[in-house]
Protein backbone atom coordinates (compact mmCIF):
# COMPACT_ATOMS: atom_id res chain seq x y z
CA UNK A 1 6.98 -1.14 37.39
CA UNK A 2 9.14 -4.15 36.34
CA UNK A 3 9.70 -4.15 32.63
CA UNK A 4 12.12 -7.04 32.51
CA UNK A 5 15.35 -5.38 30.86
CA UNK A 6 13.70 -1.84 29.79
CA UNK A 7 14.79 1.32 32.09
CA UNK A 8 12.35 2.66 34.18
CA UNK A 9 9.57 4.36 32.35
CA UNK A 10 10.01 3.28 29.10
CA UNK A 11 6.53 1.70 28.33
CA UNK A 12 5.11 5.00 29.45
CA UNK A 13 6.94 6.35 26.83
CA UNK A 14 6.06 3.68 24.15
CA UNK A 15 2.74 4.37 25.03
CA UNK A 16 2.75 8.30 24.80
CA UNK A 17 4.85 7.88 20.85
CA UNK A 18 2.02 6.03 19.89
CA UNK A 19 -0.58 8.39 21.25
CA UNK A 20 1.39 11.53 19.32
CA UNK A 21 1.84 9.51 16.26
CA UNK A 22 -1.94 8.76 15.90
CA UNK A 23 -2.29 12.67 16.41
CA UNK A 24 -0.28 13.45 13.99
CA UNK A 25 -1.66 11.14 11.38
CA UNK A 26 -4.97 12.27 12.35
CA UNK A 27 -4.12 16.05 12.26
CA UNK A 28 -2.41 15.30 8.78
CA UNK A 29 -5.74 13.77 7.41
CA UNK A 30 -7.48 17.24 8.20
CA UNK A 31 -8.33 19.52 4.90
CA UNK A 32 -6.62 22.23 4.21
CA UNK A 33 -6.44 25.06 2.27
CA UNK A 34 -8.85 27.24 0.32
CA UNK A 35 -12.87 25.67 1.12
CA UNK A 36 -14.86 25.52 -1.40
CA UNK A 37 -18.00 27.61 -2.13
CA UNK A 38 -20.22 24.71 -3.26
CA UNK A 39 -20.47 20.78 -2.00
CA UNK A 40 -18.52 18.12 -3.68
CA UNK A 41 -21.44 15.84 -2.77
CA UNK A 42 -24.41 17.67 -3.18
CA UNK A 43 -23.53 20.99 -5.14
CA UNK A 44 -25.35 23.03 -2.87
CA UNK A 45 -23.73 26.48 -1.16
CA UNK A 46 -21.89 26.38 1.80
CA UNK A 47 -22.07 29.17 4.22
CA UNK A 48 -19.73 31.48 4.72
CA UNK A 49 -19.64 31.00 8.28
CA UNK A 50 -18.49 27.35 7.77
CA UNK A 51 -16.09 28.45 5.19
CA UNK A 52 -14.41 30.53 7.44
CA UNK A 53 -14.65 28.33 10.71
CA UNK A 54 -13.01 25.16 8.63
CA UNK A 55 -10.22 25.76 6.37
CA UNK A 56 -10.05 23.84 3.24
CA UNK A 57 -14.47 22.65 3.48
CA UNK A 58 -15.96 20.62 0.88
CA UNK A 59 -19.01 19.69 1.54
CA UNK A 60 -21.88 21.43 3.49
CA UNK A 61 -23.11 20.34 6.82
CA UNK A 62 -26.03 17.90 6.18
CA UNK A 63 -23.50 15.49 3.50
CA UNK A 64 -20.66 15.79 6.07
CA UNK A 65 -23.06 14.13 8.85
CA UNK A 66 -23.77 11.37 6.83
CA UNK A 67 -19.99 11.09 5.75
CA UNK A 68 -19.38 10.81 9.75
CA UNK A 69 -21.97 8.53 10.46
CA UNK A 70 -20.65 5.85 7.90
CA UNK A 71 -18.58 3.43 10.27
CA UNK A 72 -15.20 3.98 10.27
CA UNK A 73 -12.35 1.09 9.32
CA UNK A 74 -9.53 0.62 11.35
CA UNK A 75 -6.38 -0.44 9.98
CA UNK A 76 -5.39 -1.97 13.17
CA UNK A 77 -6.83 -5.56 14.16
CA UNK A 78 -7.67 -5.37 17.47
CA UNK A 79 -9.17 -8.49 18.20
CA UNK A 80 -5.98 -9.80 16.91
CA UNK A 81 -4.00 -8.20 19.63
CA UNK A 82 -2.40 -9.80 22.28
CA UNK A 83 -3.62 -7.29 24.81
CA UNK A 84 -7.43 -8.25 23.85
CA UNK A 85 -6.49 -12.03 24.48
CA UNK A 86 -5.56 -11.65 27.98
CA UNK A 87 -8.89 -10.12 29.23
């Protein structure tokens, strides 16, 4: 594909920095560490077995659900983006 003066292949990998970059960040925002053996939220126990499967836990399954089902802000305006204009 034309790209007007870019080599060959170089939005592919614009595209694919971006892609890690977001990984990254997300894999960065991931807890870590020792878990803890009650919630943060709700103070009750957390299993073991979740202790073990997620390092660095703090809070128990039922306050985590509603911490995931709270809509998530982007940082990133995409109905601001050029790209979202041409459709």
């Amino acid at each position: 594909m034309a790209g007007g003066w870019t080599r060959d292949g170089a939005i592919q990998d614009q595209i694919d920095d971006t892609v890690t970059d977001a990984v990254l960040f997300a894999r960065s925002r991931l807890p870590g560490g020792e878990s803890e053996t009650h919630c943060q939220e709700c103070g009750e126990e957390i299993p073991d077995a979740r202790r073990q499967a997620l390092a660095g836990v703090r809070t128990c399954v039922q306050c985590q659900s509603q911490r995931d089902s709270r809509p998530a802000r982007s940082a990133f305006n995409r109905r601001g983006s050029k790209d979202s204009q041409l459709r």
